[in-house]
Each structure stands twice: as structure tokens, then as C-alpha cells.
C-alpha atoms as a PDB file:
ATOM      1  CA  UNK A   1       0.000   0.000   0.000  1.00  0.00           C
ATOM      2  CA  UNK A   2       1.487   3.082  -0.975  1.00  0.00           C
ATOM      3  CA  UNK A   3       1.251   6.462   1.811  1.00  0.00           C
ATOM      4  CA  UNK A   4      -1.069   9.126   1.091  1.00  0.00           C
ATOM      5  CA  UNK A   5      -0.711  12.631   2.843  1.00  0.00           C
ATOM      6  CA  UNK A   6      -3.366  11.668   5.574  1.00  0.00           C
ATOM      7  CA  UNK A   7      -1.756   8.381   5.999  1.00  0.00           C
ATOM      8  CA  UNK A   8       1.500   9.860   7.208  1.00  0.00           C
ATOM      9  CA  UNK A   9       2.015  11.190  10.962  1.00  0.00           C
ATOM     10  CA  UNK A  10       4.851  13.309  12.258  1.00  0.00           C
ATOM     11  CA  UNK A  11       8.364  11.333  13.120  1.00  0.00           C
ATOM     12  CA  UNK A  12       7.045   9.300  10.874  1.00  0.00           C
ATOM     13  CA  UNK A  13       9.628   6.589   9.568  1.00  0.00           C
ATOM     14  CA  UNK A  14      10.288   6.345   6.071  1.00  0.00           C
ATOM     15  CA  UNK A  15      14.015   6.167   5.518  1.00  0.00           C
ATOM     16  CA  UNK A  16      14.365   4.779   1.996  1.00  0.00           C
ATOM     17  CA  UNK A  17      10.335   4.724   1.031  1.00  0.00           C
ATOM     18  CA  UNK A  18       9.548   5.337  -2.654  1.00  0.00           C
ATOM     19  CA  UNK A  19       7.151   8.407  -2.477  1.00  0.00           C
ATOM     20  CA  UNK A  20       7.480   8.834  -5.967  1.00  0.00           C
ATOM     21  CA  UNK A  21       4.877  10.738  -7.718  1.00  0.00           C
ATOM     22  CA  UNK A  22       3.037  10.918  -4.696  1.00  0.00           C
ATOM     23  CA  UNK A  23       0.127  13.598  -3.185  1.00  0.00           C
ATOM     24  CA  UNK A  24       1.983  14.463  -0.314  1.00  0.00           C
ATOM     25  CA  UNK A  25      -0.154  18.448  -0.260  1.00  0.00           C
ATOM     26  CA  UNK A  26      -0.055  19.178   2.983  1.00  0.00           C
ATOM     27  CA  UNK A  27       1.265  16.226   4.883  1.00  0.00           C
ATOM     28  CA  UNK A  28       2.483  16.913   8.338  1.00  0.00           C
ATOM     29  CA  UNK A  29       5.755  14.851   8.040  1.00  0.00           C
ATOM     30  CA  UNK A  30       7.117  17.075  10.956  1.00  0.00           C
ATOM     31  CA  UNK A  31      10.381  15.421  12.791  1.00  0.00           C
ATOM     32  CA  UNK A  32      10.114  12.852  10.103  1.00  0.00           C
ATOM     33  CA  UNK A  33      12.742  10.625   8.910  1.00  0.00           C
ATOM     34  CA  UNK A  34      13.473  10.855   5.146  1.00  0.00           C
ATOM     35  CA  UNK A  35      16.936   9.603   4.733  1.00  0.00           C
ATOM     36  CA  UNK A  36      17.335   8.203   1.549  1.00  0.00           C
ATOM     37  CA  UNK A  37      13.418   8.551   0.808  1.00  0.00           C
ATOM     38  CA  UNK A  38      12.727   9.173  -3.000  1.00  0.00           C
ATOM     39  CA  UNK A  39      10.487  12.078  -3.365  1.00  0.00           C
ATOM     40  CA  UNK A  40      11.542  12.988  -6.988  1.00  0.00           C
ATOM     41  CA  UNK A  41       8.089  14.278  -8.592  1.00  0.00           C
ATOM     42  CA  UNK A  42       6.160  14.112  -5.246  1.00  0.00           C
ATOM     43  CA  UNK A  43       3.717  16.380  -4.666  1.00  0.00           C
ATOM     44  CA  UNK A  44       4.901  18.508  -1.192  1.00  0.00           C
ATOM     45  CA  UNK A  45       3.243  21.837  -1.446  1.00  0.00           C
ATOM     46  CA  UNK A  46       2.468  23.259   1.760  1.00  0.00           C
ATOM     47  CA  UNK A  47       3.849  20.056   3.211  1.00  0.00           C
ATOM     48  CA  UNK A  48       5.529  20.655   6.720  1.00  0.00           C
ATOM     49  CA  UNK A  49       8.670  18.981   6.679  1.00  0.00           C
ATOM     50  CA  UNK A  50      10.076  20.729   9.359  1.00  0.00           C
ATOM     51  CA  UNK A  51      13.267  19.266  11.314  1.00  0.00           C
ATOM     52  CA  UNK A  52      12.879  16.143   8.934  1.00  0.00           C
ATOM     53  CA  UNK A  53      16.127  14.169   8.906  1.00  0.00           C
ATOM     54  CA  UNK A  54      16.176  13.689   4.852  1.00  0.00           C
ATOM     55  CA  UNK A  55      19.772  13.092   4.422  1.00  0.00           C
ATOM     56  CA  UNK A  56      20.355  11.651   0.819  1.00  0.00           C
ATOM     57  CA  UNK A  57      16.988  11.976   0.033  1.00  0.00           C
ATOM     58  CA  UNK A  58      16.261  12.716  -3.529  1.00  0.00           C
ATOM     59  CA  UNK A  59      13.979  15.573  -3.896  1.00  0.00           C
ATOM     60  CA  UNK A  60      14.551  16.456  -7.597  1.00  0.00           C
ATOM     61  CA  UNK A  61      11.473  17.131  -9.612  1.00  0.00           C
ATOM     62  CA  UNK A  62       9.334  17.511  -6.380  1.00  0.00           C
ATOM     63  CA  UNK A  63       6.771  20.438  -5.889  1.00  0.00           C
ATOM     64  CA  UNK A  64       8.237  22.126  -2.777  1.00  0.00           C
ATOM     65  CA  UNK A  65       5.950  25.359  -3.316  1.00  0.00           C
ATOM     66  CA  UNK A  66       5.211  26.760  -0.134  1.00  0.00           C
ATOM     67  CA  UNK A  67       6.773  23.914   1.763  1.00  0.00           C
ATOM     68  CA  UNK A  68       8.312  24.740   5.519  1.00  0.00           C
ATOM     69  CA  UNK A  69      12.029  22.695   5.564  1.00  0.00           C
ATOM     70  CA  UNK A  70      13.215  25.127   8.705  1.00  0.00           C
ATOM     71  CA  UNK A  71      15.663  22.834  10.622  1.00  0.00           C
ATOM     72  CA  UNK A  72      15.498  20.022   7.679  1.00  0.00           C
ATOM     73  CA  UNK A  73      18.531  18.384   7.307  1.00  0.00           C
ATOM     74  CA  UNK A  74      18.925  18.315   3.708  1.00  0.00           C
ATOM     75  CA  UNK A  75      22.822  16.809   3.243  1.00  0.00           C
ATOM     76  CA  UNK A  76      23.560  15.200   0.337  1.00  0.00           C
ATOM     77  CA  UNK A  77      19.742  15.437  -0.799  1.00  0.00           C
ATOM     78  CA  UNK A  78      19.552  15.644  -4.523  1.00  0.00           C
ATOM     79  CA  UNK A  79      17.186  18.742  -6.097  1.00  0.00           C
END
């Protein structure tokens, strides 16, 4: 089953999940782990993906718009 935005709760853990292409609008994945997620295309506008831990996750082609990554730890993440 793949994670919709209401599926997901903060501190979630998804290290290496394949949220490709995915409506993530306004997910609360605050505190979340990310490392080595794969976001490329997802959906994340408005998404609060504050203080997420998304070391080497790859971000590139996502829809950030709008989305709060204050205290994200973004190394190595590919956008």
C-alpha cells in the first residue's frame, strides 16, 4: 500500500520509502525521517517537513511550493 498525505504522521519513519509521484499536499511529516526517501516528482506543497532528517533523500522534480524545511537536514539530498 502506498502512503497518502493523511496516511503519514509526524516522526514518521520512512528512511528509503519510494514516495514517488506521490500527493503528499499538505502532509504533516514534521520530525520525520526521510533519509534516503525518494520524493523525486512528489507532490509537497504546503507540506511541513520541518526538522525532517532527509539526508540523501532525492527531492529532484518535487513540488516544494510553499513547503516549511526550517531545521530540515537536507545533506547530500539531490534537487
Amino acid at each position: 500500500m502506498k502512503p497518502r498525505a493523511a496516511d503519514i504522521k509526524p516522526k514518521a519513519d520512512l528512511r528509503g520509502a519510494d514516495l514517488r509521484f506521490r500527493d503528499l499536499r499538505a502532509a504533516n511529516l514534521n520530525r520525520a525521517d526521510l533519509r534516503g526517501a525518494d520524493l523525486r516528482y512528489a507532490d509537497l506543497r504546503a507540506a511541513n517537513l520541518r526538522d525532517v532528517d532527509a539526508r540523501c533523500a532525492n527531492f529532484r522534480g518535487a513540488n516544494l511550493r510553499a513547503a516549511d524545511l526550517s531545521y530540515a537536514n537536507l545533506e547530500y539530498a539531490k534537487f
